[in-house]
C-alpha atoms as a PDB file:
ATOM      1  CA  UNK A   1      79.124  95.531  96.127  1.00  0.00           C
ATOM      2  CA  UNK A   2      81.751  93.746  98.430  1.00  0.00           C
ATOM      3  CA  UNK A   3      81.636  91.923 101.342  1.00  0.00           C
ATOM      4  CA  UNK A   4      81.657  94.535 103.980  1.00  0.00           C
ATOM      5  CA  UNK A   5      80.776  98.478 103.881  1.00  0.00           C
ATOM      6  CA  UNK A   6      83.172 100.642 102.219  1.00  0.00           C
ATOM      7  CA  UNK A   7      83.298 104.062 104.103  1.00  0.00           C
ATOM      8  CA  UNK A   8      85.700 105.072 100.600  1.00  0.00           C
ATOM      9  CA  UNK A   9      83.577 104.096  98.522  1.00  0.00           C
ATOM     10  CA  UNK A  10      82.510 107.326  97.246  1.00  0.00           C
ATOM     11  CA  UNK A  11      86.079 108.803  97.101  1.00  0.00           C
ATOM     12  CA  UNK A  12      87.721 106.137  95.568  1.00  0.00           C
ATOM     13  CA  UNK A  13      85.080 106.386  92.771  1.00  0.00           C
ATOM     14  CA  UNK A  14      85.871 109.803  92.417  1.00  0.00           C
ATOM     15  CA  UNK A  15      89.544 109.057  92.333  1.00  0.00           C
ATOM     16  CA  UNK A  16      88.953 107.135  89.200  1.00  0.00           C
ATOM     17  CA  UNK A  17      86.606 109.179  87.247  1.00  0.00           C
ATOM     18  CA  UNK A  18      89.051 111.720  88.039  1.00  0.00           C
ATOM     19  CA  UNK A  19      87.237 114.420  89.943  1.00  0.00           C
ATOM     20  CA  UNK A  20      89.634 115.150  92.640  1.00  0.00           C
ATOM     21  CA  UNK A  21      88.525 118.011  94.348  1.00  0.00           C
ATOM     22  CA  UNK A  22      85.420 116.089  95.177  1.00  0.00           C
ATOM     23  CA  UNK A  23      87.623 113.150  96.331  1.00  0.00           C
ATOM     24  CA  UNK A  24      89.023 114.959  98.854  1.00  0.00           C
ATOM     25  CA  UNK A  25      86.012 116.642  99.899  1.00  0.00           C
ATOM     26  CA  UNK A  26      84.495 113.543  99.967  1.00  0.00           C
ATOM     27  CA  UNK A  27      87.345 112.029 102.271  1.00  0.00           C
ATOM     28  CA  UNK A  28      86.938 115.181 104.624  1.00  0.00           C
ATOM     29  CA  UNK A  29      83.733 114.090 105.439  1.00  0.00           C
ATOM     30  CA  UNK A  30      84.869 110.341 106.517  1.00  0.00           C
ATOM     31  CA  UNK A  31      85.459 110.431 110.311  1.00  0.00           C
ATOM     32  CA  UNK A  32      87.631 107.778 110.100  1.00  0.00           C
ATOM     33  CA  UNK A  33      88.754 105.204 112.729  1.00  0.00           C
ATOM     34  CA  UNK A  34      92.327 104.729 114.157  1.00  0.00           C
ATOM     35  CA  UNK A  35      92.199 101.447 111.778  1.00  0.00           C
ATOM     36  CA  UNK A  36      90.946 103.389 108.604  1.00  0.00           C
ATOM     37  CA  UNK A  37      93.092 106.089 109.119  1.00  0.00           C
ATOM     38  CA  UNK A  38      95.555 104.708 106.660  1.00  0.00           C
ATOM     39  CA  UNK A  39      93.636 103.707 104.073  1.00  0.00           C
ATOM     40  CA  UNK A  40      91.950 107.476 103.770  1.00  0.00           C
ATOM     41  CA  UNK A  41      95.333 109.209 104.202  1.00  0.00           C
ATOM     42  CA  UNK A  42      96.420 106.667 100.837  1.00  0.00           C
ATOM     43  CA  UNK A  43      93.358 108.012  98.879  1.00  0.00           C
ATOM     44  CA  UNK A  44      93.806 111.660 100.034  1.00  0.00           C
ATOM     45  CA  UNK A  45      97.526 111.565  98.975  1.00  0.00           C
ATOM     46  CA  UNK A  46      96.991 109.539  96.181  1.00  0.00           C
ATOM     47  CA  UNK A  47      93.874 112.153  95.366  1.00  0.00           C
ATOM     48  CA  UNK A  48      96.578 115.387  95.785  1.00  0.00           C
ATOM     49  CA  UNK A  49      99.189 113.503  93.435  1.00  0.00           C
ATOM     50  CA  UNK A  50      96.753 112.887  90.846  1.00  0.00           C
ATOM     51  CA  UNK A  51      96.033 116.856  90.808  1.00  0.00           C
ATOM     52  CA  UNK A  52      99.841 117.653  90.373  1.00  0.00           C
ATOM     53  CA  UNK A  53      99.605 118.267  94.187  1.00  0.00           C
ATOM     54  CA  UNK A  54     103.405 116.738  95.103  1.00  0.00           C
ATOM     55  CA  UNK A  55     105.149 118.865  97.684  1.00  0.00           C
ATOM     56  CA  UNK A  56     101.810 117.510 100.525  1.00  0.00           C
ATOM     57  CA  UNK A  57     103.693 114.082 100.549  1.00  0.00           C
ATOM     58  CA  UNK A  58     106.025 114.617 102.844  1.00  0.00           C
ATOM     59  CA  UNK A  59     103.580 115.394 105.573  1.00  0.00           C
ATOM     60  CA  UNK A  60     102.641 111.604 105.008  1.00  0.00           C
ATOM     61  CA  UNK A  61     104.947 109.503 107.028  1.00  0.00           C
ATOM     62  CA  UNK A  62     106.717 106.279 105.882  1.00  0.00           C
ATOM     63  CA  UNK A  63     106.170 104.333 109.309  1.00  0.00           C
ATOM     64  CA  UNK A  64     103.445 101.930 107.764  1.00  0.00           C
ATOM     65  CA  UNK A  65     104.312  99.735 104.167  1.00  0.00           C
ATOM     66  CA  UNK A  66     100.961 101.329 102.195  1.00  0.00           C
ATOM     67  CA  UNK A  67     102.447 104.493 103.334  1.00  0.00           C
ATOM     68  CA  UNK A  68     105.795 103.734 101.854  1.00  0.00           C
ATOM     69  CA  UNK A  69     104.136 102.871  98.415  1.00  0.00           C
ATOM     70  CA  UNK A  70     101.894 105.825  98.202  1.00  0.00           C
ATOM     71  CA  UNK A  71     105.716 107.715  98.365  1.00  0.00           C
ATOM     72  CA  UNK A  72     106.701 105.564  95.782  1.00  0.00           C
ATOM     73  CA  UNK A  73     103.381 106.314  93.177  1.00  0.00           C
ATOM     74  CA  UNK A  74     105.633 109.750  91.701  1.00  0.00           C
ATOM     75  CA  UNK A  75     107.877 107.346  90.231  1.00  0.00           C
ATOM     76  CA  UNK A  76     105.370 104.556  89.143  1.00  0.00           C
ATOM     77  CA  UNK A  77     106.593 101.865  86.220  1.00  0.00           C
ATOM     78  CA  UNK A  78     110.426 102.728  86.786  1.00  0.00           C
ATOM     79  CA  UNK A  79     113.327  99.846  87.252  1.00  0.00           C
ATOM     80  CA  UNK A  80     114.112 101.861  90.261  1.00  0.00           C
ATOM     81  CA  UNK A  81     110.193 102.081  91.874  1.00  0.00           C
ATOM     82  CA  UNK A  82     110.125  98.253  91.164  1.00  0.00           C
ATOM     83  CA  UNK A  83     112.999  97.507  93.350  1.00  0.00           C
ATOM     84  CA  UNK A  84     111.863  99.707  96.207  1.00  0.00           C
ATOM     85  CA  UNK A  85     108.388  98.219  96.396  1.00  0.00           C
ATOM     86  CA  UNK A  86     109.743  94.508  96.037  1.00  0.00           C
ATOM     87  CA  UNK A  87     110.423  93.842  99.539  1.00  0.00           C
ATOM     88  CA  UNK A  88     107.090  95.321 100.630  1.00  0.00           C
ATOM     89  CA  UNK A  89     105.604  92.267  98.848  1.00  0.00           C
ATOM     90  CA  UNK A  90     104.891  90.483 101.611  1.00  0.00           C
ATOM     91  CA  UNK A  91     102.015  88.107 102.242  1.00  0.00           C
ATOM     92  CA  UNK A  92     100.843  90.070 105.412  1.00  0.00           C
ATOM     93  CA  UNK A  93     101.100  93.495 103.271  1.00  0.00           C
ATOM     94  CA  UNK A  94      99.600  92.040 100.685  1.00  0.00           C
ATOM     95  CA  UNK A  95      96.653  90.728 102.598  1.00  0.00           C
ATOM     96  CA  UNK A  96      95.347  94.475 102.263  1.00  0.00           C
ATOM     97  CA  UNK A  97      93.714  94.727  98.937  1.00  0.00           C
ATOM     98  CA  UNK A  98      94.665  98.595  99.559  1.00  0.00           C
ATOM     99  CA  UNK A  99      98.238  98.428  99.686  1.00  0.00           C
ATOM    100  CA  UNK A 100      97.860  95.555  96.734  1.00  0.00           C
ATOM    101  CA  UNK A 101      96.368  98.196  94.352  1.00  0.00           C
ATOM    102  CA  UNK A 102      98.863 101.045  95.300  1.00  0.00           C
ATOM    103  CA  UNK A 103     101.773  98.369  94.868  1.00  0.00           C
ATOM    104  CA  UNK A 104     100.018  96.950  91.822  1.00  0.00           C
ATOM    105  CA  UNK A 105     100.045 101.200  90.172  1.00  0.00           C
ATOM    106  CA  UNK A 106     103.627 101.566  91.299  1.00  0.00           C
ATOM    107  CA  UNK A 107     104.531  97.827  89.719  1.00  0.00           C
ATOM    108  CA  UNK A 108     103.014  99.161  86.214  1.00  0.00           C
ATOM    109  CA  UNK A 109     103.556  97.830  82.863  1.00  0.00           C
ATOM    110  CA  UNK A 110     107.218  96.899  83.641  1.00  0.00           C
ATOM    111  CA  UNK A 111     106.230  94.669  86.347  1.00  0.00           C
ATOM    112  CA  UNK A 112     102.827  93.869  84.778  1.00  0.00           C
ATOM    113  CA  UNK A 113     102.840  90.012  85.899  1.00  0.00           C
ATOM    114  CA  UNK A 114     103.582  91.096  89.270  1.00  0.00           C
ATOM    115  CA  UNK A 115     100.850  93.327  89.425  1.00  0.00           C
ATOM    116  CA  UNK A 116      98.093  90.911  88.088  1.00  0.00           C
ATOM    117  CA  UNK A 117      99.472  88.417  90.517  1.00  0.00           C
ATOM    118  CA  UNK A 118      99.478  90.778  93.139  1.00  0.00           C
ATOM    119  CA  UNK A 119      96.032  92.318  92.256  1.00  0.00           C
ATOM    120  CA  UNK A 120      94.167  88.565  91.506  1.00  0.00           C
ATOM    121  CA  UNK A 121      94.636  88.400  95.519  1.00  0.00           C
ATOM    122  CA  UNK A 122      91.890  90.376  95.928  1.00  0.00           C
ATOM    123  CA  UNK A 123      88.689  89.431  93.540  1.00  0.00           C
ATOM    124  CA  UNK A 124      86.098  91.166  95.540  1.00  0.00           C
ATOM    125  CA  UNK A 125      87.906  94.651  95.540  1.00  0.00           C
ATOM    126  CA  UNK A 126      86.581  96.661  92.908  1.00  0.00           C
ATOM    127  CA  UNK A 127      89.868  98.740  92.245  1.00  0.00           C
ATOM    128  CA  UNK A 128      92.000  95.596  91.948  1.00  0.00           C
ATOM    129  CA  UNK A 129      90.053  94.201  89.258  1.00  0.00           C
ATOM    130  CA  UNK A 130      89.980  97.507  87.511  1.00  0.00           C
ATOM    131  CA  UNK A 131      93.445  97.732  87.559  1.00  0.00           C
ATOM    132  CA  UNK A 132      93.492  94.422  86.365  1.00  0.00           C
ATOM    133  CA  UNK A 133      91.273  95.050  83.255  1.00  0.00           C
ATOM    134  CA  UNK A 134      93.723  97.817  82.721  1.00  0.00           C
ATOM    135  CA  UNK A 135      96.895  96.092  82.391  1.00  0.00           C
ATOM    136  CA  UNK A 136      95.079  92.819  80.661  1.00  0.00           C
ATOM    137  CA  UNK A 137      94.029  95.431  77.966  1.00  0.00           C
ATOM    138  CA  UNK A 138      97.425  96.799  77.850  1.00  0.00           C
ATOM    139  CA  UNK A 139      98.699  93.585  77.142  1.00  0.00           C
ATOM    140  CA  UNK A 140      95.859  93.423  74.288  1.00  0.00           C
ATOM    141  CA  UNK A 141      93.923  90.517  76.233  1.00  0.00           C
ATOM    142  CA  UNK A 142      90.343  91.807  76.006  1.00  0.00           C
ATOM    143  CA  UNK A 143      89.368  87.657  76.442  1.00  0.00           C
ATOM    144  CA  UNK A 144      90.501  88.191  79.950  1.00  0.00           C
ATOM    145  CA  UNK A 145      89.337  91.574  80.586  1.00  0.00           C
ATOM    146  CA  UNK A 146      85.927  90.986  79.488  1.00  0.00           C
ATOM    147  CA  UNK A 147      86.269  88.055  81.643  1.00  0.00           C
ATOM    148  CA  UNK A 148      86.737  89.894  84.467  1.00  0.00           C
ATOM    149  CA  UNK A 149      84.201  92.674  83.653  1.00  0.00           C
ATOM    150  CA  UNK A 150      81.305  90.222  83.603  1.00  0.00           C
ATOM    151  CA  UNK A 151      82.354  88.319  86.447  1.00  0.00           C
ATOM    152  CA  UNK A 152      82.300  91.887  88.845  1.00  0.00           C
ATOM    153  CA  UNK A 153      78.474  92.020  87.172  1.00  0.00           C
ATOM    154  CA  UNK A 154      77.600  89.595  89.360  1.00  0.00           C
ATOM    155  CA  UNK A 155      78.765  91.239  92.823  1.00  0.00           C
ATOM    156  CA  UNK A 156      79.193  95.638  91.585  1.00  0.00           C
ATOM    157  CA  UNK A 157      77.218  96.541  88.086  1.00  0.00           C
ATOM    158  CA  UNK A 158      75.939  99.525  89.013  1.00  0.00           C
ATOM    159  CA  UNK A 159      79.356 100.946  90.829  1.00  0.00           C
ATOM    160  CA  UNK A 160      80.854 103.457  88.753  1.00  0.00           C
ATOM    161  CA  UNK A 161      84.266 101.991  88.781  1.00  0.00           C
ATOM    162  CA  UNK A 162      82.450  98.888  87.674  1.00  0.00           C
ATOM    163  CA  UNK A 163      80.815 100.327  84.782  1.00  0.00           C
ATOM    164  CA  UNK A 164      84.423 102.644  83.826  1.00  0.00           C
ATOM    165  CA  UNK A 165      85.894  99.130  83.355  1.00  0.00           C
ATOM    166  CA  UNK A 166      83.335  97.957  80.852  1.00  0.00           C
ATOM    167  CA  UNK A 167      83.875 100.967  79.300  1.00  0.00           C
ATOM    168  CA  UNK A 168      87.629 100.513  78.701  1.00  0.00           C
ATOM    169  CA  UNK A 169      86.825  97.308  77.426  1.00  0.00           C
ATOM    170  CA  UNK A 170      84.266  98.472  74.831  1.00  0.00           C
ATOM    171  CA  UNK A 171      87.012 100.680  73.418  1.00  0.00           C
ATOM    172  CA  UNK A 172      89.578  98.321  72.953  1.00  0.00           C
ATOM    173  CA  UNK A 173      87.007  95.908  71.270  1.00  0.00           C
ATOM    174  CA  UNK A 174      85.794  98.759  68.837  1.00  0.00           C
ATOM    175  CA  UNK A 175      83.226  98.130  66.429  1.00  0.00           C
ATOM    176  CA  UNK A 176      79.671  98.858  67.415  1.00  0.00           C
ATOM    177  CA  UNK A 177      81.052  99.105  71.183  1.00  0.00           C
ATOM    178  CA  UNK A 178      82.672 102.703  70.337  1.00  0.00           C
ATOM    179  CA  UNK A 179      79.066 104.260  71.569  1.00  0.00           C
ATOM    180  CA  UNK A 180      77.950 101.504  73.762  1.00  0.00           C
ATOM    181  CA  UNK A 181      81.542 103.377  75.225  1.00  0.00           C
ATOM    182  CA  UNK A 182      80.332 106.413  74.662  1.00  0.00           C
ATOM    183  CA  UNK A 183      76.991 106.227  76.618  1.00  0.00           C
ATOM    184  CA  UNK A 184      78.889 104.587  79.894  1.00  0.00           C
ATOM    185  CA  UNK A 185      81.197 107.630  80.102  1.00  0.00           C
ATOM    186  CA  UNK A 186      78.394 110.221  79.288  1.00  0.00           C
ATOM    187  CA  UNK A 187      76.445 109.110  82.480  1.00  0.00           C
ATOM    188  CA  UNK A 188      79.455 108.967  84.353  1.00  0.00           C
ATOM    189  CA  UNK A 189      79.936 112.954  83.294  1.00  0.00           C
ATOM    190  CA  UNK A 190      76.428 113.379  84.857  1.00  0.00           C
ATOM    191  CA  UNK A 191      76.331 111.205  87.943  1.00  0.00           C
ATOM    192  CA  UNK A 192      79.944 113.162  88.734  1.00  0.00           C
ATOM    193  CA  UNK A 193      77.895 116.075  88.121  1.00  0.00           C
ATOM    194  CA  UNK A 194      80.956 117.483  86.945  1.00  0.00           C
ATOM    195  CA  UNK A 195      83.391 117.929  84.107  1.00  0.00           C
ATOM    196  CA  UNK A 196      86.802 116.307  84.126  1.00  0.00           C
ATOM    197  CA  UNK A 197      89.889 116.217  81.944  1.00  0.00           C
ATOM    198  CA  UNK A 198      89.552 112.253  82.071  1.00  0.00           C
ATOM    199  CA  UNK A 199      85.976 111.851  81.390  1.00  0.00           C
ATOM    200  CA  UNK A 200      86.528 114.564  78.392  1.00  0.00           C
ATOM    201  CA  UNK A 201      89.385 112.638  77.191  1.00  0.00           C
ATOM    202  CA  UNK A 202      87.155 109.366  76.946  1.00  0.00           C
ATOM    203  CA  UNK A 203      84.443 110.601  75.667  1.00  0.00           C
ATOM    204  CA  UNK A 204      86.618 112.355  73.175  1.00  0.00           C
ATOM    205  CA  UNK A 205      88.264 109.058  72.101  1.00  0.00           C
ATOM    206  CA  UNK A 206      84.676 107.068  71.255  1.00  0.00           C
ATOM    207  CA  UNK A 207      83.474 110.320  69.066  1.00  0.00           C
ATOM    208  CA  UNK A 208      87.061 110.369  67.447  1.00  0.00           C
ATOM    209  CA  UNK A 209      86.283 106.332  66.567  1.00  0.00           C
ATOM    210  CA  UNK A 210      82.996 106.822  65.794  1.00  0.00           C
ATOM    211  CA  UNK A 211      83.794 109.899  63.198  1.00  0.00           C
ATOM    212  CA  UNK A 212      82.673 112.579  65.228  1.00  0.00           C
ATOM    213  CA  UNK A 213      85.866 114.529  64.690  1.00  0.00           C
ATOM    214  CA  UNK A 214      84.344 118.300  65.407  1.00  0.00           C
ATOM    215  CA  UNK A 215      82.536 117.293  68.571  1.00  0.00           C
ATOM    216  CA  UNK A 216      85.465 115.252  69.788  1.00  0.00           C
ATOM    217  CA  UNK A 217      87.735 118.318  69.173  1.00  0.00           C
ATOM    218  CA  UNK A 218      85.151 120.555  71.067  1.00  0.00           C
ATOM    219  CA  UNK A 219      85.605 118.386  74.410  1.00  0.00           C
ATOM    220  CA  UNK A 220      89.269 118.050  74.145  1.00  0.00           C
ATOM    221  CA  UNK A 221      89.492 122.069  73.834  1.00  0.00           C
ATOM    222  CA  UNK A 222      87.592 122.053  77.067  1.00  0.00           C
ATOM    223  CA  UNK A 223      89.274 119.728  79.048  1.00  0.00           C
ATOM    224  CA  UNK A 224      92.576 121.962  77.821  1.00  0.00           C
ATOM    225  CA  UNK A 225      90.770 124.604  79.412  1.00  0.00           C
ATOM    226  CA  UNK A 226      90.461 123.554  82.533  1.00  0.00           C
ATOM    227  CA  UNK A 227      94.005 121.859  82.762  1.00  0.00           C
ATOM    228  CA  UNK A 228      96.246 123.744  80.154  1.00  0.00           C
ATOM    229  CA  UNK A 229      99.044 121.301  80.341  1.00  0.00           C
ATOM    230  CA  UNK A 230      96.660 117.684  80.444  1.00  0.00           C
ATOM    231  CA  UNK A 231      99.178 115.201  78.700  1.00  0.00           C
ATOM    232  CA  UNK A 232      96.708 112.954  77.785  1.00  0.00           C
ATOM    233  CA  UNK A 233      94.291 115.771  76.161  1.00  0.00           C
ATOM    234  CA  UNK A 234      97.625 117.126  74.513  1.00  0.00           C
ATOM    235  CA  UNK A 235      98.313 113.698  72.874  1.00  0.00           C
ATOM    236  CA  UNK A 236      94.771 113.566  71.785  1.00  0.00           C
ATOM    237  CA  UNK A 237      94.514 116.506  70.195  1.00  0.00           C
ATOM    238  CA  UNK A 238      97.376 116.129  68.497  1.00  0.00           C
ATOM    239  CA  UNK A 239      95.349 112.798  66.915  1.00  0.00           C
ATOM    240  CA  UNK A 240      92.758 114.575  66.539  1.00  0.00           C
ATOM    241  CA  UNK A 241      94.269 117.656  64.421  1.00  0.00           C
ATOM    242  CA  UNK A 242      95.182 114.692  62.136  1.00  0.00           C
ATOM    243  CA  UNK A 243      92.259 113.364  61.837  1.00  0.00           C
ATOM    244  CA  UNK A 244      90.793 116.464  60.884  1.00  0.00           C
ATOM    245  CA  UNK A 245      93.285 118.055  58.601  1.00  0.00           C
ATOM    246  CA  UNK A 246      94.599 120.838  60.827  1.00  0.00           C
ATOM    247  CA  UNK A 247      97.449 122.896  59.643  1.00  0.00           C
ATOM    248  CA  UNK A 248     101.256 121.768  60.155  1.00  0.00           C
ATOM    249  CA  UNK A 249     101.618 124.636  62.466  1.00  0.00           C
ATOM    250  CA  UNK A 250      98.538 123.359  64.603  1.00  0.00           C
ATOM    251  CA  UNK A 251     100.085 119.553  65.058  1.00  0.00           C
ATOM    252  CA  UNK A 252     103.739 120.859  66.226  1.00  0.00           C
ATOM    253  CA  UNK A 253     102.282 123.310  68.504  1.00  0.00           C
ATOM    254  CA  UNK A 254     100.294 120.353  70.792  1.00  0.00           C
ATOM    255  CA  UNK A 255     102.737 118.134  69.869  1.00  0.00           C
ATOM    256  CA  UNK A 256     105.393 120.985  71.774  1.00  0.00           C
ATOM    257  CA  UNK A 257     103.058 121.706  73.960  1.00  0.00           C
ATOM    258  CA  UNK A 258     103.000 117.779  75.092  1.00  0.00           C
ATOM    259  CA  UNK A 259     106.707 117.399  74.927  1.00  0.00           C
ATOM    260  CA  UNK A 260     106.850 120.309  77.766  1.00  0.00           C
ATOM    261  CA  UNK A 261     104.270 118.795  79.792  1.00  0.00           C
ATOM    262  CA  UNK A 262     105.509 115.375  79.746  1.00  0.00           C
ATOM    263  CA  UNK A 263     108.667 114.144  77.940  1.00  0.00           C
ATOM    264  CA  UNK A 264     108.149 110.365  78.819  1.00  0.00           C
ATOM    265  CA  UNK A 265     104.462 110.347  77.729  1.00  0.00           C
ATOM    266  CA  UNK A 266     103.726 106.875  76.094  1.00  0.00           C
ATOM    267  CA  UNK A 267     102.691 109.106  72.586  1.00  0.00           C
ATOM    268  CA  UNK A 268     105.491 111.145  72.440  1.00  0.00           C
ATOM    269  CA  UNK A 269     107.943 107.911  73.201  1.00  0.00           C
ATOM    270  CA  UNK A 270     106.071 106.097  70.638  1.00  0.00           C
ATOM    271  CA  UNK A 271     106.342 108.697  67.807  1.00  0.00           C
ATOM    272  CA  UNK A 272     109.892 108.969  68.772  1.00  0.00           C
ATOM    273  CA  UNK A 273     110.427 105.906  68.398  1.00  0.00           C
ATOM    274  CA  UNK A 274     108.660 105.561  65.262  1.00  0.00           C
ATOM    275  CA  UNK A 275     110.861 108.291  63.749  1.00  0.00           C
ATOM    276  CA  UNK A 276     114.254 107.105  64.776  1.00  0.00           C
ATOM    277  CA  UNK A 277     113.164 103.944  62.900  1.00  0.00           C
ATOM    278  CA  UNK A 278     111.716 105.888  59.274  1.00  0.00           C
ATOM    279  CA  UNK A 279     115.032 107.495  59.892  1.00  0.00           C
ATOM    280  CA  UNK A 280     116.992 104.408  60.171  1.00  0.00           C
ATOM    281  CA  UNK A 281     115.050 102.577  56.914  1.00  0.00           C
ATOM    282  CA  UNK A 282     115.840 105.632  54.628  1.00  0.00           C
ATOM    283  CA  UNK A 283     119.349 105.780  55.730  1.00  0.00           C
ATOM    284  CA  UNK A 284     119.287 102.085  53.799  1.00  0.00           C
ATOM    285  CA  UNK A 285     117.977 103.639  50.901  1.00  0.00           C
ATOM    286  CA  UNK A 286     119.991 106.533  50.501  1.00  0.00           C
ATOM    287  CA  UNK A 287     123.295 104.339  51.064  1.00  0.00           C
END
């Protein structure tokens, strides 16, 4: 695993396979000391943010610098979070491979090279190099993800976060890795021993690549089900209605339906953008 015993290590795997009410249930059960205090208070916040929890973090107080970037996480990947965080970016602050990932998720894709630099601080902490394979496959680098991936073999194969990572990476490299995807996120669904929107969503996404259109549909309806307004399951069933020749009607309403949930959602910003430039091409034609 790492170098020392991680009391979080349960929660923070929970955090990422997105089964929050377990996360914080997990954290409950930490009795923490005065010097891991913070770093459980960061995951529990983080944990109720995730859930659309936002009105607990103001009972978290801004005296410590993780603290003031876990207040900072609601407006993550803005010009504005950017500049806040910036002087946090210290080399003692950044010594904490906590605060590094939380500054890292608040840095996002706008300060991507920030956030690798920031996150490469820390090669022994699980969550910094999944972040990392995250934003290297956002930049379409799956070299240096996979990179990374097999390098954490060495130290953290069998940690779930660990294995989540690989998984990301088998998507973006497609091909016969779609169910080698597939499998990693199925046995995540049963060590979780629970459903979640996220896990759905994945596994949705390798049977939508692999053809598997009905059953992919059939998760996405369920992870709707237990969060109605999911942007991310929204988005994909919107893809997937395509995919499987739903009626006009059927598209627009998800498609609404994701608009309402989230305006800035990378899918709907895309399409938008996509349409403004169709738009822009046939005005050139019809002129």
């Amino acid at each position: 695993m790492t170098d020392h015993i991680d009391d979080f290590y349960t929660a923070r795997n929970l955090l990422y396979l997105g089964a929050y009410p377990q996360a914080l249930t997990s954290l409950s059960h930490v009795h923490a000391t005065s010097s891991q205090e913070p770093e459980q208070q960061s995951l529990k916040h983080r944990a109720l943010l995730l859930q659309g929890t936002t009105t607990m973090l103001s009972s978290l107080p801004t005296a410590l610098p993780l603290y003031q970037a876990v207040h900072l996480l609601p407006q993550r990947n803005t010009p504005e979070a950017i500049e806040a965080i910036t002087p946090l970016l210290t080399t003692a602050n950044l010594a904490s491979a906590t605060f590094a990932a939380v500054a890292a998720q608040v840095l996002g894709e706008l300060g991507r090279d920030e956030a690798l630099r920031i996150l490469a601080m820390h090669p022994r902490s699980l969550e910094c190099v999944a972040l990392s394979v995250a934003l290297l496959l956002g930049m379409d680098r799956a070299d240096m993800a996979q990179k990374l991936v097999a390098k954490s073999r060495g130290w953290a194969e069998d940690a779930p976060l660990a294995q989540m990572a690989e998984a990301w990476v088998a998507l973006h490299v497609g091909g016969a890795k779609y169910t080698e995807g597939l499998y990693i996120f199925d046995e995540m669904a049963q060590a979780v021993a629970a459903e979640t929107p996220l896990l759905l969503n994945a596994r949705a996404v390798c049977r939508m690549h692999l053809g598997q259109v009905p059953e992919a549909e059939e998760l996405l309806l369920q992870a709707l089900g237990m969060q109605p307004g999911h942007a991310d399951t929204l988005a994909n069933l919107v893809v997937c209605a395509n995919l499987s020749a739903k009626t006009l009607e059927t598209k627009e309403r998800y498609l609404g339906q994701l608009r309402d949930a989230a305006p800035q959602h990378p899918f709907v910003s895309d399409l938008d953008a996509k349409s403004a430039e169709f738009d822009q091409l046939a005005l050139r034609f019809t002129q």
